[in-house]
N, C-alpha and C. Protein backbone atom coordinates (compact mmCIF):
# COMPACT_ATOMS: atom_id res chain seq x y z
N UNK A 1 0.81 -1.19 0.00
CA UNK A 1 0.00 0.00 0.00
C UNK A 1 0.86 1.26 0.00
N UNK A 2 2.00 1.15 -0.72
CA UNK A 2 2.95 2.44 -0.48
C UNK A 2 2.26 3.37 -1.16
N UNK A 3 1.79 2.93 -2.79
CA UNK A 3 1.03 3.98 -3.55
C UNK A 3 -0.06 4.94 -2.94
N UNK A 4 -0.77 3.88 -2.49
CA UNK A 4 -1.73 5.00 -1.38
C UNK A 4 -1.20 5.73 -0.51
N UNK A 5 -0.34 5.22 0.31
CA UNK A 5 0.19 6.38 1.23
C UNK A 5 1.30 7.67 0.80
N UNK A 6 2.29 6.86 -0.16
CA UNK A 6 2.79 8.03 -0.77
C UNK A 6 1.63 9.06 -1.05
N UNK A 7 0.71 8.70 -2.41
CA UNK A 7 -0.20 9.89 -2.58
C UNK A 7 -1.10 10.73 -1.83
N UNK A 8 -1.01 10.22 -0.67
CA UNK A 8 -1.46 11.05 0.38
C UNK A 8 -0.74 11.57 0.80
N UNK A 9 0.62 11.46 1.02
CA UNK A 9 1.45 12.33 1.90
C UNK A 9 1.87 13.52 0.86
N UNK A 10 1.47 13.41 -0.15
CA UNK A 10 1.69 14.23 -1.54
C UNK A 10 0.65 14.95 -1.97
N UNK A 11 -0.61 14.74 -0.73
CA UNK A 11 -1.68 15.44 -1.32
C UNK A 11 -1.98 15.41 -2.77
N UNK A 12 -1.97 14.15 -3.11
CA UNK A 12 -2.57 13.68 -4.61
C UNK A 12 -3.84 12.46 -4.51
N UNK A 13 -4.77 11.95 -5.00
CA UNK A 13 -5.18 11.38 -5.12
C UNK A 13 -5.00 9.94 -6.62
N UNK A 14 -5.22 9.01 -6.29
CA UNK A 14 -4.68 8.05 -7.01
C UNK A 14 -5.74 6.62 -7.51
N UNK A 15 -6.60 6.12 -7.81
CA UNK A 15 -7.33 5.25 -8.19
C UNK A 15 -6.38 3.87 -8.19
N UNK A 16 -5.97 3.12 -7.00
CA UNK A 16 -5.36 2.14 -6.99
C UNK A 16 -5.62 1.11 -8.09
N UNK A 17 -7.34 0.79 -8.07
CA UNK A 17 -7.26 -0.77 -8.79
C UNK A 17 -6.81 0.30 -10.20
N UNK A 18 -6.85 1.31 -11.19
CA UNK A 18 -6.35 1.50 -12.38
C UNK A 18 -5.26 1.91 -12.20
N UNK A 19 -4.03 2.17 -11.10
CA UNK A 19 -2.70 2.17 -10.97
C UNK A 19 -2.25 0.44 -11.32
N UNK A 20 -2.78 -0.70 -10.78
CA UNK A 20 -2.30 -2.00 -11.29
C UNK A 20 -2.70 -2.36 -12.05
N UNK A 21 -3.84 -2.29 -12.70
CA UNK A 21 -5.05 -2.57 -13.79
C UNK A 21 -4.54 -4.00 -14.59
N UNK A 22 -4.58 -4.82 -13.78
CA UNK A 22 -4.42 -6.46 -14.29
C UNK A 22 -3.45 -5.85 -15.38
N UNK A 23 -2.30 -4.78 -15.52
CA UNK A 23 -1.34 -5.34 -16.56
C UNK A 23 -2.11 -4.07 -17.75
N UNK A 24 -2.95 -3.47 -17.65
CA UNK A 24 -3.42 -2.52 -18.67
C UNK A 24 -3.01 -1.11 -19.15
N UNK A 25 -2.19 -1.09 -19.79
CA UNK A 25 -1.14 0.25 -19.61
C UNK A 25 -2.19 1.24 -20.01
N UNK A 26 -3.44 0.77 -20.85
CA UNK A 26 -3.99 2.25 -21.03
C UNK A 26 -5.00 2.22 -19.75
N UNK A 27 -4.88 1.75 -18.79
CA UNK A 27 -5.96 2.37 -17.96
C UNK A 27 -5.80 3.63 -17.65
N UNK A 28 -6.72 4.54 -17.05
CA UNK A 28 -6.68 6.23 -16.22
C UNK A 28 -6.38 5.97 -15.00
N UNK A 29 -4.91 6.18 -15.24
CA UNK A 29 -4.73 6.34 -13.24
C UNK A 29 -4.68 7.55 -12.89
N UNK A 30 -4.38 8.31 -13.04
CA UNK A 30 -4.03 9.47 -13.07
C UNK A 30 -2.51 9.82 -12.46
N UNK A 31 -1.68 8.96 -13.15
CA UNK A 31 -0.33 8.99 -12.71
C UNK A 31 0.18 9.12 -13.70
N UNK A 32 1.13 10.08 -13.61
CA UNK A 32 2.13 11.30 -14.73
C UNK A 32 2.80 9.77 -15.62
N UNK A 33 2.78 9.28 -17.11
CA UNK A 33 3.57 8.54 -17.62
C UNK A 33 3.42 7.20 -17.08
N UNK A 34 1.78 6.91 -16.31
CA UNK A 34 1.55 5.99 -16.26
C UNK A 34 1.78 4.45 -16.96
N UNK A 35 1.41 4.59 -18.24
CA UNK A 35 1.70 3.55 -19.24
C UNK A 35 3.08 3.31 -19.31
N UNK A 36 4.04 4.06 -19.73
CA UNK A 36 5.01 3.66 -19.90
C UNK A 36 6.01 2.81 -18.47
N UNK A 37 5.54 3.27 -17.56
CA UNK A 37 6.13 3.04 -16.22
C UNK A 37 5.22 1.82 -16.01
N UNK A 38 4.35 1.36 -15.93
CA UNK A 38 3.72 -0.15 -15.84
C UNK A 38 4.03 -1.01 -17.11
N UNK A 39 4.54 -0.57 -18.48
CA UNK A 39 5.02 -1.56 -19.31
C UNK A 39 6.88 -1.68 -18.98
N UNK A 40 7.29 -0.40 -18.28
CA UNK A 40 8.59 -1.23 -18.26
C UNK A 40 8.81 -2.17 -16.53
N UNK A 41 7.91 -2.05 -15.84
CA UNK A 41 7.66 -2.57 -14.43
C UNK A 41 7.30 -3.74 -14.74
N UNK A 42 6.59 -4.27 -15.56
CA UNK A 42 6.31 -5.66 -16.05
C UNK A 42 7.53 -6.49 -16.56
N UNK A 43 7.52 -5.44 -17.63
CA UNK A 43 8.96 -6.01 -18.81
C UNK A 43 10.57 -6.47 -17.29
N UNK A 44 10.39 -5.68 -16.60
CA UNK A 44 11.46 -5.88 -15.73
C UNK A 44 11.79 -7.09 -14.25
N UNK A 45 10.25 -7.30 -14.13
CA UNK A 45 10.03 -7.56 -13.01
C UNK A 45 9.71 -9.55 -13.73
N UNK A 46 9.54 -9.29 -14.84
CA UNK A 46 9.29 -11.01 -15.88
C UNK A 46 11.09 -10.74 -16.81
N UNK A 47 11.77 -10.15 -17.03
CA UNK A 47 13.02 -10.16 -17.29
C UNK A 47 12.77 -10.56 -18.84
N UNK A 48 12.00 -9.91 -19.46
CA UNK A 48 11.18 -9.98 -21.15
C UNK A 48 12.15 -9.50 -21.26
N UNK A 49 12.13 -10.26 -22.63
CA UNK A 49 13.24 -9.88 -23.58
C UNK A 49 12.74 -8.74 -24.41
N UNK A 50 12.04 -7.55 -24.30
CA UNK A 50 11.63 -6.19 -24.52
C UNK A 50 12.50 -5.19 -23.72
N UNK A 51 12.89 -5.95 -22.60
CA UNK A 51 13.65 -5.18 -21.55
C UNK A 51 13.88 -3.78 -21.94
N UNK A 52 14.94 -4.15 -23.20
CA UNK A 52 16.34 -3.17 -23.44
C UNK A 52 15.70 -1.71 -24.05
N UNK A 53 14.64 -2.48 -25.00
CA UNK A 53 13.54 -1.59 -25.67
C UNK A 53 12.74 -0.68 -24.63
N UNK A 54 11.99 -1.37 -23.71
CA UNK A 54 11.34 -0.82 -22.91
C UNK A 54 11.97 0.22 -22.34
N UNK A 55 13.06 0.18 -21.91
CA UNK A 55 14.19 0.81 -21.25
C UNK A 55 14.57 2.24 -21.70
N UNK A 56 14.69 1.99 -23.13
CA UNK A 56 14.81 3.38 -23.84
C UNK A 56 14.02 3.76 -24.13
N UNK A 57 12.41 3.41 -24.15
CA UNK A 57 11.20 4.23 -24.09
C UNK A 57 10.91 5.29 -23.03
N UNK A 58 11.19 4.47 -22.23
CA UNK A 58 11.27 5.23 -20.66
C UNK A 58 12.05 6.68 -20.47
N UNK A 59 13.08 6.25 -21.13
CA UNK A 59 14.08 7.36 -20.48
C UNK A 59 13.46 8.32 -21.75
N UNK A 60 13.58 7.89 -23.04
CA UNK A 60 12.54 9.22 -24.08
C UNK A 60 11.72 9.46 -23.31
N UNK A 61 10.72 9.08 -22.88
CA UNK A 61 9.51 9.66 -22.39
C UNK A 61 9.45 10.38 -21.28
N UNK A 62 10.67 9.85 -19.90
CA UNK A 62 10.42 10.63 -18.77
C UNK A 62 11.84 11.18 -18.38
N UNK A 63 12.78 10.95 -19.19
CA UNK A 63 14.06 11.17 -18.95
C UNK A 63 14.99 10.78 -18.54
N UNK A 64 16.23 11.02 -18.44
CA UNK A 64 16.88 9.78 -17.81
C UNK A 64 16.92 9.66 -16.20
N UNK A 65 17.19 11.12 -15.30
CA UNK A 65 17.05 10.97 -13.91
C UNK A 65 15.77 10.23 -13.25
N UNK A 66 14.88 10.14 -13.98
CA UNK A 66 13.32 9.89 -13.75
C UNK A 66 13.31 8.42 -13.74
N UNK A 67 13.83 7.61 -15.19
CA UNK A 67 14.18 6.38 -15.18
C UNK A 67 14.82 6.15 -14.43
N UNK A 68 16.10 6.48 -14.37
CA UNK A 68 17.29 5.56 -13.15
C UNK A 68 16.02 5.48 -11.77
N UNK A 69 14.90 6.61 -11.06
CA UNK A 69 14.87 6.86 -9.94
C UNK A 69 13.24 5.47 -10.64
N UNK A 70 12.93 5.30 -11.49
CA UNK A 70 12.01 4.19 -11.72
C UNK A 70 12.16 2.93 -11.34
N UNK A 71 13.69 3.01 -12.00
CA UNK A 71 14.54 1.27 -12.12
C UNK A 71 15.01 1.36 -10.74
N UNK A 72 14.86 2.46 -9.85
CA UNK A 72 15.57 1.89 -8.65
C UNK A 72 13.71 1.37 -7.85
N UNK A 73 12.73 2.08 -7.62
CA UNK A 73 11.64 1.74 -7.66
C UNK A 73 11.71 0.25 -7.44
N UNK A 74 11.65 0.02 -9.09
CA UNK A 74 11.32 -1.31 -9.49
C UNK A 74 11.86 -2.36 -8.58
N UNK A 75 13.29 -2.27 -8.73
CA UNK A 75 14.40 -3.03 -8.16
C UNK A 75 14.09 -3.57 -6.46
N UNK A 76 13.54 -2.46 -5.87
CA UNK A 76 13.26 -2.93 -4.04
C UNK A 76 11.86 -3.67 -4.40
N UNK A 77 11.15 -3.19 -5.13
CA UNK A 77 9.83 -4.15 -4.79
C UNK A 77 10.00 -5.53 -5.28
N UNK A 78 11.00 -5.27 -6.41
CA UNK A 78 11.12 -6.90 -6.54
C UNK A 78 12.00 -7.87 -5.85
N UNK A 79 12.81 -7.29 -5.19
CA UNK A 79 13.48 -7.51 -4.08
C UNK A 79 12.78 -8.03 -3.03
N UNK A 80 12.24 -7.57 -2.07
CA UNK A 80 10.67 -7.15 -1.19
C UNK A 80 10.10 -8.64 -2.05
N UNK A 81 9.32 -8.88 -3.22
CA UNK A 81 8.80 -10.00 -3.48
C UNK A 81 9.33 -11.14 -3.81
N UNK A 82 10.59 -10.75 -4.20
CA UNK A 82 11.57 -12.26 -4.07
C UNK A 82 11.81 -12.61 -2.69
N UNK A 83 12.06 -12.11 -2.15
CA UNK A 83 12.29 -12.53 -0.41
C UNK A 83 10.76 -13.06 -0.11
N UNK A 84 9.63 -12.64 -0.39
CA UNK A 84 8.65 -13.19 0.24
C UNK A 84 8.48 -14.06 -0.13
N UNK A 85 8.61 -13.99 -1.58
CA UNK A 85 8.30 -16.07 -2.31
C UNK A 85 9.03 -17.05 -1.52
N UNK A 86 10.38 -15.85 -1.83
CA UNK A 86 11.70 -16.83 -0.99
C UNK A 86 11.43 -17.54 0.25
N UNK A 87 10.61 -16.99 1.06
CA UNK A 87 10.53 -17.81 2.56
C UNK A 87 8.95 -17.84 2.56
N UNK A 88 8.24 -17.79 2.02
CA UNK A 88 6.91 -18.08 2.10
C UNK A 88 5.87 -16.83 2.70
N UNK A 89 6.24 -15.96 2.88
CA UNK A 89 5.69 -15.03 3.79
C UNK A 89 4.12 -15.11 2.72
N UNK A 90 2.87 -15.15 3.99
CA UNK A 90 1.92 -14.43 2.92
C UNK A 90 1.29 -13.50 3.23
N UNK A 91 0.61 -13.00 2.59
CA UNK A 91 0.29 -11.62 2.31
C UNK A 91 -0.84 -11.44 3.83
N UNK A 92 -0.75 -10.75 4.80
CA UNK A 92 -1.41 -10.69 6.13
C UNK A 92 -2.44 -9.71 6.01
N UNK A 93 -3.91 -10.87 5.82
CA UNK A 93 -5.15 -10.44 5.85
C UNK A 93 -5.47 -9.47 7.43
N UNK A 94 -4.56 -9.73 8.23
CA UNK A 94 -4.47 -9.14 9.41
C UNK A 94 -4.75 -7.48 9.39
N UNK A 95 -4.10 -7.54 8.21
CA UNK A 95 -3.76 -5.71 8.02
C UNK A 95 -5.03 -4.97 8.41
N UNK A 96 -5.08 -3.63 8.57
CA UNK A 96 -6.11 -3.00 9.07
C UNK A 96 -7.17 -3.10 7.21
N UNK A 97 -8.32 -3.18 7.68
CA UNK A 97 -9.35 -3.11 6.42
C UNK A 97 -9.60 -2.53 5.24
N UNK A 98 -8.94 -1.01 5.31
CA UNK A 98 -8.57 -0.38 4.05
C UNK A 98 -7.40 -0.86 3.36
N UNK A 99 -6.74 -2.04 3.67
CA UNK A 99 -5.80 -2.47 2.87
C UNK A 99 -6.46 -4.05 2.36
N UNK A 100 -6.61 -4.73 3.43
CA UNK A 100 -6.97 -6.33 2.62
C UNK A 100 -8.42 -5.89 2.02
N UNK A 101 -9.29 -4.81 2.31
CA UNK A 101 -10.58 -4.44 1.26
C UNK A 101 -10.11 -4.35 -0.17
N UNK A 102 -9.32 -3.57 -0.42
CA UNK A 102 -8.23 -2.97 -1.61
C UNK A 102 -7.90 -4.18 -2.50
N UNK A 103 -7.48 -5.29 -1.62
CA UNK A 103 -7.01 -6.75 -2.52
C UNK A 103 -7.48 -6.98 -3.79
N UNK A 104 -8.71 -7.99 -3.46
CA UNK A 104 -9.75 -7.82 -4.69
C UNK A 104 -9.77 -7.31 -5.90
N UNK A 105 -9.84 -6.32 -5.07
CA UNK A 105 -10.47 -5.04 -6.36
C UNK A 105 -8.83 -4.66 -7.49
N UNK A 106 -8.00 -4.86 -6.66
CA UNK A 106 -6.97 -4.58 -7.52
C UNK A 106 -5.85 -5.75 -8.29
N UNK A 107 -7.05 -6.76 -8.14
CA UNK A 107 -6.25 -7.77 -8.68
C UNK A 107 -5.59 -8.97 -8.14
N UNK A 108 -5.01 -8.43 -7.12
CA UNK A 108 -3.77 -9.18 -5.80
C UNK A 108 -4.44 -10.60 -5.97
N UNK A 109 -5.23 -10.78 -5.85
CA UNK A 109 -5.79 -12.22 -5.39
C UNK A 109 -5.44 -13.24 -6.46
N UNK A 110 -5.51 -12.48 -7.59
CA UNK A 110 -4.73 -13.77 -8.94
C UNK A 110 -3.15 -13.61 -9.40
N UNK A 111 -2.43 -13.02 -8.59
CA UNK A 111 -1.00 -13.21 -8.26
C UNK A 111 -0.61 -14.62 -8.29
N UNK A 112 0.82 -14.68 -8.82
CA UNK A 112 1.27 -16.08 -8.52
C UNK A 112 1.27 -16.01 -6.80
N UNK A 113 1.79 -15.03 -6.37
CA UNK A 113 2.22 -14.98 -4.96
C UNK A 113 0.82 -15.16 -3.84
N UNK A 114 -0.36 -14.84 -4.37
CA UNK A 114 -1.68 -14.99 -3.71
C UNK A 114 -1.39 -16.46 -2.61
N UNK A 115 -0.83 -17.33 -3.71
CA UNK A 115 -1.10 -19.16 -3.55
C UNK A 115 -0.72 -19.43 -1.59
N UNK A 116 0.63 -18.11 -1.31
CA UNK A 116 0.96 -18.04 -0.03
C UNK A 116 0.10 -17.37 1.02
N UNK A 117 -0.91 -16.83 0.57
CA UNK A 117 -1.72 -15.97 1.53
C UNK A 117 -2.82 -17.20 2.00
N UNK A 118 -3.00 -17.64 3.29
CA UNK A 118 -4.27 -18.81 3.75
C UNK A 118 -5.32 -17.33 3.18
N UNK A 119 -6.72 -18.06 3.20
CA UNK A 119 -7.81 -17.48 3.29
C UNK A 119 -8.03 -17.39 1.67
């Protein structure tokens, strides 16, 4: 739930389930260069062989300081989800209700990684 809380602490508002949109780069999130930043977050995070391509779309489109600060982005969350596959952690329905409500709706539940969450 970083997206949500970042955009609050940013006094922005953000439409979570069309920030992940099952993979849909044209959804309306209302996030600056949306599309391009969820096709190279995919391309990176599955190690597609678009990579290299994707890569230089990015930096045309948002520049290069913008990319590097994307690819570093990218890099901890997938980090963050390799460690959780890595030891099994699952996803804790525990959380307060505006977060496991959120699940659902944004997809989470048909994750490969779901398979570790009981419930």
């Amino acid at each position: 739930m970083f997206l949500r809380e970042s955009s609050n602490a940013a006094g922005e508002s953000v439409d979570l389930k069309a920030a992940v949109a099952a993979g849909d780069p044209d959804a309306d999130s209302d996030i600056a260069h949306a599309p391009i930043l969820l096709v190279f977050a995919e391309s990176a995070n599955r190690l597609a062989d678009a990579l290299p391509t994707t890569w230089y779309r990015l930096v045309d489109e948002i520049g290069a300081d913008a990319a590097v600060e994307a690819a570093q982005v990218v890099s901890i969350f997938r980090a963050l989800n390799a460690m959780a596959d890595a030891t099994g952690i699952p996803l804790d329905r525990g959380r307060p209700p505006t977060d496991a409500d959120a699940l659902p709706d944004m997809g989470f539940d048909g994750w490969v990684t779901a398979a570790n969450t009981p419930g």
